[in-house]
Protein backbone atom coordinates (compact mmCIF):
# COMPACT_ATOMS: atom_id res chain seq x y z
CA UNK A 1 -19.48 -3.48 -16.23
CA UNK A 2 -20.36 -5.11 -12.39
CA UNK A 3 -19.18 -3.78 -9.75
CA UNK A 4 -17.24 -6.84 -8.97
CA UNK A 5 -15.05 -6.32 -11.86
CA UNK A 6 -14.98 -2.31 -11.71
CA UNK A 7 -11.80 -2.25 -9.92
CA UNK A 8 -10.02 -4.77 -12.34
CA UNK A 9 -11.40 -3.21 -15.42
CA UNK A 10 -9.33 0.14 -13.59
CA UNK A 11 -6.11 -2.25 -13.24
CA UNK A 12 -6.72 -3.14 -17.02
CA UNK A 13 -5.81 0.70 -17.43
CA UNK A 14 -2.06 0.41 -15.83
CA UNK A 15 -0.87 -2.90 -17.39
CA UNK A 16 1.74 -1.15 -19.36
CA UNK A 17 3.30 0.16 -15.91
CA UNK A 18 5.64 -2.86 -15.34
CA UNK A 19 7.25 -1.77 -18.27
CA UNK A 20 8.08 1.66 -17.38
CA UNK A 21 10.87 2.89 -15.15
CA UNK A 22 9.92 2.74 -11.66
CA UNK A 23 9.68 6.54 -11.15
CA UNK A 24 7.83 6.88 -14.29
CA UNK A 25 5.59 3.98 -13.37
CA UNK A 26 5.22 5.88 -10.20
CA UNK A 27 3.57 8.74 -12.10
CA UNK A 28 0.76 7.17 -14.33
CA UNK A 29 0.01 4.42 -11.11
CA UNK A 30 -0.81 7.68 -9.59
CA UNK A 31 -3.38 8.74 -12.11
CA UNK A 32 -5.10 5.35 -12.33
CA UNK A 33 -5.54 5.17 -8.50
CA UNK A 34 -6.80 8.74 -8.42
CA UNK A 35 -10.03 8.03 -11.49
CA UNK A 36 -10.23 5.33 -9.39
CA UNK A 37 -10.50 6.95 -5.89
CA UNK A 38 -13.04 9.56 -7.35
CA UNK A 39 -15.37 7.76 -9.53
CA UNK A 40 -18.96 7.44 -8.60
CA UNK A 41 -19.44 3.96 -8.92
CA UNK A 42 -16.19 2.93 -6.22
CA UNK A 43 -17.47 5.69 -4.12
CA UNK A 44 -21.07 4.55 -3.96
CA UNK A 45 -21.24 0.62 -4.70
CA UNK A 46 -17.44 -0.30 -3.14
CA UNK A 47 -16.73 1.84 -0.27
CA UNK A 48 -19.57 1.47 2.08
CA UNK A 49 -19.80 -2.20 2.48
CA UNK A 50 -16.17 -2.14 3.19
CA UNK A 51 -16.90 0.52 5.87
CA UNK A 52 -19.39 -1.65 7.41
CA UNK A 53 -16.67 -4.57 7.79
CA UNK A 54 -14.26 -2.52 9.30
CA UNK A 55 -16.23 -1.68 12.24
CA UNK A 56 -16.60 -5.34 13.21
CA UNK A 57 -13.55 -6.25 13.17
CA UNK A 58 -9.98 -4.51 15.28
CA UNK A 59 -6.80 -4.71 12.95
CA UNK A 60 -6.57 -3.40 9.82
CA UNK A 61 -6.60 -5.72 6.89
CA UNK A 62 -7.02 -6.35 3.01
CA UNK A 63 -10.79 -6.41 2.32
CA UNK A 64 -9.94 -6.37 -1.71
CA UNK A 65 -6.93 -7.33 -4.05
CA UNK A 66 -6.63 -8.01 -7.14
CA UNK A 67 -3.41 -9.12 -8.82
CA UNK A 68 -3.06 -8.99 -12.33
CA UNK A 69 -3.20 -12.35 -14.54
CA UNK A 70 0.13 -11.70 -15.89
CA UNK A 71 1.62 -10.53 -12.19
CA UNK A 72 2.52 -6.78 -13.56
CA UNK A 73 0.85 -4.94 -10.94
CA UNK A 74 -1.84 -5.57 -7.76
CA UNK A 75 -4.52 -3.61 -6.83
CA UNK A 76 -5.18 -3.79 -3.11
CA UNK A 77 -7.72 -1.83 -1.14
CA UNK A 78 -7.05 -1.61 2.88
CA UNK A 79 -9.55 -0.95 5.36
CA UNK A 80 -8.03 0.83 8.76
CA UNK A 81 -10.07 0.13 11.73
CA UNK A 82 -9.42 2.85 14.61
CA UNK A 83 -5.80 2.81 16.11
CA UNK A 84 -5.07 0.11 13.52
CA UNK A 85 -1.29 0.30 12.10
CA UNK A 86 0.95 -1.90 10.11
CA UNK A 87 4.64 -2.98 11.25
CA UNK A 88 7.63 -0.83 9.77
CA UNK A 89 7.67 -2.59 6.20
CA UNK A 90 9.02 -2.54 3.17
CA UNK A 91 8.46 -3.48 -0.45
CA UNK A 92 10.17 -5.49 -2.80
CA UNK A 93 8.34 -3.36 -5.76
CA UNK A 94 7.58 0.35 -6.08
CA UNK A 95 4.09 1.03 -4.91
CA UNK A 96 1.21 4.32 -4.78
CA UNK A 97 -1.43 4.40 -1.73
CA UNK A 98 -4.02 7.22 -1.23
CA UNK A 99 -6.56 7.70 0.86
CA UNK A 100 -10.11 7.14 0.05
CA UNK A 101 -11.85 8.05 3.36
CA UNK A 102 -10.86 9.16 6.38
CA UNK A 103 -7.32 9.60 7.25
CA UNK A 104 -3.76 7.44 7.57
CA UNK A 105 -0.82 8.15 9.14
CA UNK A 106 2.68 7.41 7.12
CA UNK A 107 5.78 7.50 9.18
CA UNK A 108 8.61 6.60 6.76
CA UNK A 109 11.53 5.92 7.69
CA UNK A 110 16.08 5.82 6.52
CA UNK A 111 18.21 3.38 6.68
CA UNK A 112 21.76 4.22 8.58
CA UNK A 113 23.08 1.02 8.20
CA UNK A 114 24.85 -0.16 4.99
CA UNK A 115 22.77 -3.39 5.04
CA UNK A 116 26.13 -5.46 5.13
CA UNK A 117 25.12 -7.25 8.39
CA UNK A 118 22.39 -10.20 7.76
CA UNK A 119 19.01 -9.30 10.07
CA UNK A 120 20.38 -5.78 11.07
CA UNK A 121 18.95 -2.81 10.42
CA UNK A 122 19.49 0.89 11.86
CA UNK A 123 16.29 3.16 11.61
CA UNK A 124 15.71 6.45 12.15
CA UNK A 125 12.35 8.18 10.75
CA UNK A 126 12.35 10.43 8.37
CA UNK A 127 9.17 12.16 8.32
CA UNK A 128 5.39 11.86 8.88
CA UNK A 129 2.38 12.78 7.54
CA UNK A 130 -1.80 12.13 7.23
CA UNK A 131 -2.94 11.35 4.28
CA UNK A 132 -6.96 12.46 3.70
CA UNK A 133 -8.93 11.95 0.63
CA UNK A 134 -7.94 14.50 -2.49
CA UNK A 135 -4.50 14.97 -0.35
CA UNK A 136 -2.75 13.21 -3.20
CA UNK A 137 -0.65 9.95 -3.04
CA UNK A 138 2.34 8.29 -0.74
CA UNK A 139 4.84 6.11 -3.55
CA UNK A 140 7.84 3.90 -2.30
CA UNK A 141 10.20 2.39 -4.54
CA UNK A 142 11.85 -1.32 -3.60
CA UNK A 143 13.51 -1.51 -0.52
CA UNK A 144 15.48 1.51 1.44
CA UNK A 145 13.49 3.67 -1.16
CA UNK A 146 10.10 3.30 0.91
CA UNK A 147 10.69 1.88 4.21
CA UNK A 148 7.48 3.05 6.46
CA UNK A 149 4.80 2.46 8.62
CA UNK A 150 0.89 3.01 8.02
CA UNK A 151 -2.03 3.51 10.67
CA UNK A 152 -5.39 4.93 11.51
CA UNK A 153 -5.08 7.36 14.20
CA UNK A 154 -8.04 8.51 14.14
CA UNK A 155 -11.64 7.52 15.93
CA UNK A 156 -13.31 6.36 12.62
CA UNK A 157 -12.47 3.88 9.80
CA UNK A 158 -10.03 4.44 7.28
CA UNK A 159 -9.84 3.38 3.66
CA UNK A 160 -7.03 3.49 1.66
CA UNK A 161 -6.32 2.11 -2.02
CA UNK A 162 -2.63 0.71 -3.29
CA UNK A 163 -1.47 -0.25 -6.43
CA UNK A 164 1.54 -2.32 -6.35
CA UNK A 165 4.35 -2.79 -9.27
CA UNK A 166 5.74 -6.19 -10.33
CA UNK A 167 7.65 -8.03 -7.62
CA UNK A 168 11.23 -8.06 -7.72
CA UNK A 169 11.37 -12.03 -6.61
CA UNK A 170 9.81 -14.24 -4.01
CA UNK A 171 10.50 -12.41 -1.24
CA UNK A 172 7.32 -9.76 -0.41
CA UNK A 173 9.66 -7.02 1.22
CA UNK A 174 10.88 -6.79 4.79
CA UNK A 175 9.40 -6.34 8.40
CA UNK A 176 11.84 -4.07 11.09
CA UNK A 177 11.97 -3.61 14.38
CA UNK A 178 13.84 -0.52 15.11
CA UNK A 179 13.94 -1.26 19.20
CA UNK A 180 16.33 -4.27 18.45
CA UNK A 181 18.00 -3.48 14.84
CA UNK A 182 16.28 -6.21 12.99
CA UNK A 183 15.17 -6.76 10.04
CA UNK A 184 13.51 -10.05 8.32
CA UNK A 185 12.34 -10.85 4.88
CA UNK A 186 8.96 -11.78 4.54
CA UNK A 187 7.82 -14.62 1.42
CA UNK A 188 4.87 -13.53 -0.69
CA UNK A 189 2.37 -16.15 -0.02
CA UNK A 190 0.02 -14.84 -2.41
CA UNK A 191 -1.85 -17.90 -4.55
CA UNK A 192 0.71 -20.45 -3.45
């Protein structure tokens, strides 16, 4: 197998997750991003290129993703440039992230609002933790079930690898802002 198609071929593994329960599917996405995490070849052949990119450039972003042909599950690998950090998000799908080098921060994050008011949201977080390689995984579930926030607070580069469940619809999940109670859904734009 090339190394372009390694990570795929790993994806291949975890088809059968879209038909599990979420928390089940939780589970076994778990175990595929973990062989995937530790074996040689992504360790060796994938990771340091990716490194090398992230130091030339000052947010973090998507450096690989692949999304299955039948739209099951997506495989996305981050790169987290220093002081890099997403907005408070979440996910219409449920969804597994570890660490592959270096370290993330994950604030999460509860709703107090009932969600009966259109663009309104009340936050307050929840907990926080760093995530380092062989720390195990971070899952969310859709929606209120994994609202949170991800960053590199360190000095060096970050890596981190997600595997996504199907979508629940066309919109990706939603973007907050906790200093004005807002919330807004944001449209998967993926191959459209």
């Amino acid at each position: 197998m090339d190394i372009v198609s390694f990570p795929a071929a790993k994806v291949g593994e975890a088809e059968i997750l879209s038909e599990l329960p979420p928390e089940v599917a939780l589970r076994e996405a778990a175990k595929v991003l973990t062989s995937l995490v530790e074996d040689t070849a992504f360790r060796e052949e994938w990771i340091p290129p990716l490194l090398e990119r992230a130091e030339r450039t000052g947010d973090w972003h998507i450096a690989y993703l692949y999304d299955d042909p039948d739209s099951s599950c997506s495989l996305q690998v981050f790169v987290w440039p220093p002081g890099s950090k997403t907005q408070i998000h979440d996910h219409s799908c449920w969804g597994v992230y570890c660490c592959a080098v270096g370290s993330v921060l994950e604030e999460r994050y509860e709703r107090l609002d009932d969600g009966s008011r259109q663009n309104h949201a009340r936050l307050e977080k929840a907990w926080q933790r760093v995530w380092s390689r062989g720390e195990g995984v971070s899952t969310v579930l859709p929606y209120d079930g994994g609202i949170h926030r991800v960053g590199n607070t360190s000095l060096r580069p970050a890596l981190s690898v997600h595997l996504y469940g199907p979508p629940l619809g066309e919109v990706d999940g939603r973007d907050y802002d906790p200093a004005q109670d807002y919330v807004c859904s944001r449209q998967d734009d993926r191959g459209k």
